[in-house]
C-alpha atoms as a PDB file:
ATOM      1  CA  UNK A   1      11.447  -3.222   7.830  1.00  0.00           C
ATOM      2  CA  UNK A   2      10.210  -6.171   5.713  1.00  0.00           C
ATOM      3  CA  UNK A   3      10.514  -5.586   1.949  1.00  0.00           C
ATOM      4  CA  UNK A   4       8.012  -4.963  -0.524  1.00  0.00           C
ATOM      5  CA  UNK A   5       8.886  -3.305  -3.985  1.00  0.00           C
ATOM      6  CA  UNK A   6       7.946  -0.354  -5.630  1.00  0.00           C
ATOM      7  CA  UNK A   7       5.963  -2.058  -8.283  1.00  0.00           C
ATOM      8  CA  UNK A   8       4.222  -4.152  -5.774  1.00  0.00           C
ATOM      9  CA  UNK A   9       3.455  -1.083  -3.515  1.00  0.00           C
ATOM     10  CA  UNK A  10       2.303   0.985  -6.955  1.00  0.00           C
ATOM     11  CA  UNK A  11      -0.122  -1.974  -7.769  1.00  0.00           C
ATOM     12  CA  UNK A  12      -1.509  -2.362  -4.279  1.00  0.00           C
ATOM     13  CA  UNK A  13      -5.289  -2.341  -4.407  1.00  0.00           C
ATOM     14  CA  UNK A  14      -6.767   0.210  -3.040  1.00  0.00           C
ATOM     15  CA  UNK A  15      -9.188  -0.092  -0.196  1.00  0.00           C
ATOM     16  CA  UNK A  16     -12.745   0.285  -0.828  1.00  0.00           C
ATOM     17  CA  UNK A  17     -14.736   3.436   0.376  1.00  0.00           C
ATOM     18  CA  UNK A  18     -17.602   3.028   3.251  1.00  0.00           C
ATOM     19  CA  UNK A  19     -20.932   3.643   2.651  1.00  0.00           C
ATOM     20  CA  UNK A  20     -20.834   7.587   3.294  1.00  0.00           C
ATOM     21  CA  UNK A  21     -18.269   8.093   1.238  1.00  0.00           C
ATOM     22  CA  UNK A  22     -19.704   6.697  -2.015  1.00  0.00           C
ATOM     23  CA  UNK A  23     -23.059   8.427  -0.991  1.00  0.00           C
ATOM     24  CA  UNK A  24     -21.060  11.694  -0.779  1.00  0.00           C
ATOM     25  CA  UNK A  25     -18.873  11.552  -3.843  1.00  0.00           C
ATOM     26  CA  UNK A  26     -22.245  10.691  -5.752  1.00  0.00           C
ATOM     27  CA  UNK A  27     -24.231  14.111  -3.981  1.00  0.00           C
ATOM     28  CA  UNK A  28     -20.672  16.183  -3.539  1.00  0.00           C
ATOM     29  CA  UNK A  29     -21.242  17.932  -7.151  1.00  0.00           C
ATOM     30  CA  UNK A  30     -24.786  18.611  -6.618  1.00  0.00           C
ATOM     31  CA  UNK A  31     -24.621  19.974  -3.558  1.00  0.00           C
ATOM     32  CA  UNK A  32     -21.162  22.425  -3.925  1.00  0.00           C
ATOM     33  CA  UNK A  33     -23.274  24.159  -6.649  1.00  0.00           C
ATOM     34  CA  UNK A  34     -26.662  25.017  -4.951  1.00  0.00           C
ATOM     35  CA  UNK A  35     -24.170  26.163  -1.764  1.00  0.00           C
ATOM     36  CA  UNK A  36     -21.303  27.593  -3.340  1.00  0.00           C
ATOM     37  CA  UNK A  37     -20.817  30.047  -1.326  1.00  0.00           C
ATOM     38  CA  UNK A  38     -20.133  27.324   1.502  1.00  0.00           C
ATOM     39  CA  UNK A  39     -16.472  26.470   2.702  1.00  0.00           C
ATOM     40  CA  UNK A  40     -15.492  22.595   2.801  1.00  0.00           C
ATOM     41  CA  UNK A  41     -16.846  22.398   6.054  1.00  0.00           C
ATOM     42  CA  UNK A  42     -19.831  23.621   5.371  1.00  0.00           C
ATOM     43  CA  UNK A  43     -20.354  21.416   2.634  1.00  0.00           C
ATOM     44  CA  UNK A  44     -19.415  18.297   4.873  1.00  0.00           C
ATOM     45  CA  UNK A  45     -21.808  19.623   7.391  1.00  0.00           C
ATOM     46  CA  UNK A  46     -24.423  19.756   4.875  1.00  0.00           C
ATOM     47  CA  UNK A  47     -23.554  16.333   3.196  1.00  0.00           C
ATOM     48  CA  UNK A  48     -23.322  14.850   6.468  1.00  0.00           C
ATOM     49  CA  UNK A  49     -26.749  15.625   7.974  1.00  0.00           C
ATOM     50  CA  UNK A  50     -27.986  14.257   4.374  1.00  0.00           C
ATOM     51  CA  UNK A  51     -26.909  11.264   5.293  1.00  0.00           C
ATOM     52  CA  UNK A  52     -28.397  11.053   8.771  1.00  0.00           C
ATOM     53  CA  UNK A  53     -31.639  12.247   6.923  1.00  0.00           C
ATOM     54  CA  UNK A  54     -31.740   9.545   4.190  1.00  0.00           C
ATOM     55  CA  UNK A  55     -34.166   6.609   4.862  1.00  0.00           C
ATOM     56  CA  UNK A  56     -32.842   3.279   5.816  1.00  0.00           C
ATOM     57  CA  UNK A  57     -33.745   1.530   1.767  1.00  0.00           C
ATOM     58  CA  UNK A  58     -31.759   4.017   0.588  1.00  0.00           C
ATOM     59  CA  UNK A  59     -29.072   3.948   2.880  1.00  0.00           C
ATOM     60  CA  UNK A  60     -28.761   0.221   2.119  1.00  0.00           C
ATOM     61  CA  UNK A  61     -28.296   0.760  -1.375  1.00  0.00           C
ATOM     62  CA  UNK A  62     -24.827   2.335  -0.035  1.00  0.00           C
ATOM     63  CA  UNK A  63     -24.579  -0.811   1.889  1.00  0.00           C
ATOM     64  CA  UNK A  64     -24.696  -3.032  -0.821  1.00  0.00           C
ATOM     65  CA  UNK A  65     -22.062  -0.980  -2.874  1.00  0.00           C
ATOM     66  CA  UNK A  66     -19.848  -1.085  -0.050  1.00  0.00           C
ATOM     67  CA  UNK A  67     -20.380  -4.211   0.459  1.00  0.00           C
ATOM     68  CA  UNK A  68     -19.405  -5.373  -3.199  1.00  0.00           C
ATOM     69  CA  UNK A  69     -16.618  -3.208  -3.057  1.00  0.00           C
ATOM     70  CA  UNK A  70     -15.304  -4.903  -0.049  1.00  0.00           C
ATOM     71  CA  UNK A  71     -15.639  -8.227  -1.535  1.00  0.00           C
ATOM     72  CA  UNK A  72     -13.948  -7.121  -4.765  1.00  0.00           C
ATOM     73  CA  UNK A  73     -10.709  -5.807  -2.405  1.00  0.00           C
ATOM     74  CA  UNK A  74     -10.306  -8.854  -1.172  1.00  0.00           C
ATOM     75  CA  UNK A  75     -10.302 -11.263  -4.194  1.00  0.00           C
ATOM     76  CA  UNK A  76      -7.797  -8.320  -5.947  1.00  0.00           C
ATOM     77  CA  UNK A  77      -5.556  -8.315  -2.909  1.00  0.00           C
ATOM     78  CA  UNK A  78      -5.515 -11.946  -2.374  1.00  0.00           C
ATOM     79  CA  UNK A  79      -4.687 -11.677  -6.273  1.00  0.00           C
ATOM     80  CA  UNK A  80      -2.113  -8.994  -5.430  1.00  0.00           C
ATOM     81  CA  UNK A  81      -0.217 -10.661  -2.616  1.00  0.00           C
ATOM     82  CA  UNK A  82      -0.019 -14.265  -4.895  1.00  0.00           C
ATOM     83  CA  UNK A  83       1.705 -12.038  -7.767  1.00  0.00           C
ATOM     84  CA  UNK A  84       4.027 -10.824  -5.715  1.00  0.00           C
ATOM     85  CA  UNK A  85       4.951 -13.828  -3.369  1.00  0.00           C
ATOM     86  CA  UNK A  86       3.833 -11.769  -0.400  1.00  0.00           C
ATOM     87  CA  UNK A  87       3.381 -12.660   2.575  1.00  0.00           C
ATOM     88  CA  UNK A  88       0.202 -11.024   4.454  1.00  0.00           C
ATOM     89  CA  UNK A  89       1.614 -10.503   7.561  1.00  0.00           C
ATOM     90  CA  UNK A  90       5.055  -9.172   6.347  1.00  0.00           C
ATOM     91  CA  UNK A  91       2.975  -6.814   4.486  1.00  0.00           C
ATOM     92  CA  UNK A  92       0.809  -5.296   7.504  1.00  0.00           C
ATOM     93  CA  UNK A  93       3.891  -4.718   9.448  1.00  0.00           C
ATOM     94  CA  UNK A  94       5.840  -2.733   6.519  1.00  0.00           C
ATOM     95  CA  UNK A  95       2.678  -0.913   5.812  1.00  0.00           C
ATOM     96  CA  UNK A  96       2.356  -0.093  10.116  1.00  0.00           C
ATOM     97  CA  UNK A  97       5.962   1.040   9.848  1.00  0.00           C
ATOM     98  CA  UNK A  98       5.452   3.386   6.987  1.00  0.00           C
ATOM     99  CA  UNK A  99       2.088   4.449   9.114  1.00  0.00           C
ATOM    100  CA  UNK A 100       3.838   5.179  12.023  1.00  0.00           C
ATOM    101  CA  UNK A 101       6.903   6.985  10.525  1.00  0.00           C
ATOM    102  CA  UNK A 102       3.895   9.256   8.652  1.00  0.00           C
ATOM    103  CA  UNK A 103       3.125   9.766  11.849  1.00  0.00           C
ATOM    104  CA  UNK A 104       5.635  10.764  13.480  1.00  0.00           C
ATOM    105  CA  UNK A 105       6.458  13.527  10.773  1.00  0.00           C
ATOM    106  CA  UNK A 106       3.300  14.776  10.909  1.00  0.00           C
ATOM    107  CA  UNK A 107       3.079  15.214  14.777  1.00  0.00           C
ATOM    108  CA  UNK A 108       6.610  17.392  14.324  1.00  0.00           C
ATOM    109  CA  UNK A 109       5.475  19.563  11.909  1.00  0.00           C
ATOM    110  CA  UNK A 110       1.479  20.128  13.978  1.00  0.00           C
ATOM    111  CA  UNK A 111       3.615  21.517  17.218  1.00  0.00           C
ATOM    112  CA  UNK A 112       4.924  24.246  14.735  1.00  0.00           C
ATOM    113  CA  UNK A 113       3.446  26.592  12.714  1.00  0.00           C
ATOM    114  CA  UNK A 114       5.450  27.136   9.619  1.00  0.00           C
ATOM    115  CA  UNK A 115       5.931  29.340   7.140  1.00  0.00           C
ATOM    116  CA  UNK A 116       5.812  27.870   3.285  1.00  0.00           C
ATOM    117  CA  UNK A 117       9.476  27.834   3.265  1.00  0.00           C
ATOM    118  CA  UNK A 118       9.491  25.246   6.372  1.00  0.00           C
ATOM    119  CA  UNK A 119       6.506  23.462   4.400  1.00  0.00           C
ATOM    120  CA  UNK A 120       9.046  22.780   0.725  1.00  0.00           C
ATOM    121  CA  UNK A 121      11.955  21.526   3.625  1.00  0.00           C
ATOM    122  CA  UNK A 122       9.349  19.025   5.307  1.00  0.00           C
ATOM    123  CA  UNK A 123       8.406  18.172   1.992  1.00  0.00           C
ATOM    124  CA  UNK A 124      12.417  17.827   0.731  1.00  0.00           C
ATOM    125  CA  UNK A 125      12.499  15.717   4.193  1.00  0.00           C
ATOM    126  CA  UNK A 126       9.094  13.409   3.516  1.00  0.00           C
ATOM    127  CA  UNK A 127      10.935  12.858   0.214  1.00  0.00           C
ATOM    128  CA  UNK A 128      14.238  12.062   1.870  1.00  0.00           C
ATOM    129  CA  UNK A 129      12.474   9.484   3.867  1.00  0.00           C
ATOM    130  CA  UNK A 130      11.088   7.952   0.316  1.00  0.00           C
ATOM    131  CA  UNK A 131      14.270   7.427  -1.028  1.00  0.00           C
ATOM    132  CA  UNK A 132      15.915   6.152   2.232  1.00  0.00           C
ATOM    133  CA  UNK A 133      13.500   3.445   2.393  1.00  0.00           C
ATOM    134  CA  UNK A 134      13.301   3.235  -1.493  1.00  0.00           C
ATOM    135  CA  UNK A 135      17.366   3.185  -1.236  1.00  0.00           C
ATOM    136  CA  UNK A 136      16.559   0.162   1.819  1.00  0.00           C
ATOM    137  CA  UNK A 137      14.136  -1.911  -0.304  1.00  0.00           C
ATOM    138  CA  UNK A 138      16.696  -1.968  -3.468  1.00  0.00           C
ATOM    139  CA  UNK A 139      19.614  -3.156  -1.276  1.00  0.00           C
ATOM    140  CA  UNK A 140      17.214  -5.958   0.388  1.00  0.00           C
ATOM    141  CA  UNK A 141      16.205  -6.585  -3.138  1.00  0.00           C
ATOM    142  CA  UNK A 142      20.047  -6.495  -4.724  1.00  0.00           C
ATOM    143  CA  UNK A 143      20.873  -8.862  -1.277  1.00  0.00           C
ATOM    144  CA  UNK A 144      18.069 -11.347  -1.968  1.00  0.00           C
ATOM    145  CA  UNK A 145      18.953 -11.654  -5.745  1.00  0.00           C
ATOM    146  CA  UNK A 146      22.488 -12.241  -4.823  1.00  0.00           C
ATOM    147  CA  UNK A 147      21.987 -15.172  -2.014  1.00  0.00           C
ATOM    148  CA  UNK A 148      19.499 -16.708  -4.567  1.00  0.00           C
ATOM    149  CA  UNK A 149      22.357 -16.578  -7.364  1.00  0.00           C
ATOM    150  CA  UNK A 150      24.395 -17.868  -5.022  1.00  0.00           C
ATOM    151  CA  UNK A 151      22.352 -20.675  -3.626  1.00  0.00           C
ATOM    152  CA  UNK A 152      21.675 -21.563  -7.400  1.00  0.00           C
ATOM    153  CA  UNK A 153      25.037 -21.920  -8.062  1.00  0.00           C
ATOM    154  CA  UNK A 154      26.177 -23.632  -5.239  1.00  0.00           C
ATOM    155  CA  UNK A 155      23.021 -26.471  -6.255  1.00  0.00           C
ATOM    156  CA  UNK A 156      24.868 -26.506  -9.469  1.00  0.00           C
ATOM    157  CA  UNK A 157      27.920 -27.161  -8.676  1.00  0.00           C
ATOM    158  CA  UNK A 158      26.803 -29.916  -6.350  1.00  0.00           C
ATOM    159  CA  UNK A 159      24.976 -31.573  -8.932  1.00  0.00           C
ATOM    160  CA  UNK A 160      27.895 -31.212 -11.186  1.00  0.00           C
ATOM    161  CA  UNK A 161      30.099 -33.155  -8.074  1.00  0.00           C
ATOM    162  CA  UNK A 162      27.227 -35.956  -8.203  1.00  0.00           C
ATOM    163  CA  UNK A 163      27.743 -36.136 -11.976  1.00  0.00           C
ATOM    164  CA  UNK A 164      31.515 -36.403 -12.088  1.00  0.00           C
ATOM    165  CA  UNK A 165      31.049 -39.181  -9.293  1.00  0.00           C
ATOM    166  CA  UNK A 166      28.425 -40.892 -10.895  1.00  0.00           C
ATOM    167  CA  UNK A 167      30.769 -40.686 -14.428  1.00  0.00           C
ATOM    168  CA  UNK A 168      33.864 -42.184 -12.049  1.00  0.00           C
ATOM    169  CA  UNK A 169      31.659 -44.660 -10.706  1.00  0.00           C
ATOM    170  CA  UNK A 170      30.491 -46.088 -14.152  1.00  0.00           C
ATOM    171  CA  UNK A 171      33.677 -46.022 -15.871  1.00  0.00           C
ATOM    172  CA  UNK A 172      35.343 -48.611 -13.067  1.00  0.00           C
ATOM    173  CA  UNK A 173      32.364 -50.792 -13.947  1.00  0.00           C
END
């Protein structure tokens, strides 16, 4: 898996919200209390045809804010990627990889129902998986700190060669 740090994964931007969900986190309060008997369903149900039912103006409104949110992502991940010498394309494949490892847990623990005992071990196991890759990154990290100290001292001493050579050559002149 390509490398990306902790601080540089904590710092990601996140991605904006669609047009739904800012009209639903705006009416979400209003409407749990005049249905609060409602489950979470319910109350999607209800939020949901509210949003089939609101005129197009309004509905555009939601547009626009998604639309400026959008545009905001990208100049703060453009931003994101340049302070952390990233490269975009390394970055979608680390993030598919931790996508598809998600996943793959997930689909093992649908199969089975389990009781909240099994739930703490496939939590002790998602945080296994954390620390494995956390445990990967640092290594990469420790590896590409070393072959940089390396190559910097190998430039050094080959400019201290050139030096000495440049010293011999003067002093027979």
């Amino acid at each position: 898996m390509d490398y990306i740090s902790d601080d540089a994964m904590q710092n990601m931007p996140k991605k904006p919200q669609n047009a739904y969900m800012i009209y639903r986190g705006e009416v979400y309060d209003e409407v749990k209390k005049k249905n609060q008997e409602k489950s979470m369903t319910e109350l999607t149900q209800v939020i949901s045809q509210m949003w089939n039912d609101l005129d197009k103006k309004k509905k555009e409104k939601y547009e626009n804010e998604k639309e400026k949110a959008q545009n905001q992502y990208k100049k703060d991940y453009e931003a994101w990627l340049k302070k952390y010498k990233l490269d975009e394309e390394k970055v979608k494949t680390c993030l598919k990889e931790l996508k598809q490892e998600k996943k793959k847990h997930k689909k093992g623990s649908k199969k089975v129902t389990k009781a909240s005992k099994d739930d703490d071990e496939s939590e002790d196991e998602d945080e296994q998986r954390i620390q494995q890759i956390k445990n990967k990154n640092q290594k990469k990290e420790q590896k590409e700190q070393k072959e940089k100290k390396e190559q910097k001292e190998t430039k050094e001493k080959e400019k201290q060669k050139q030096n000495q050579k440049e010293q011999k050559g003067n002093k027979k002149k």
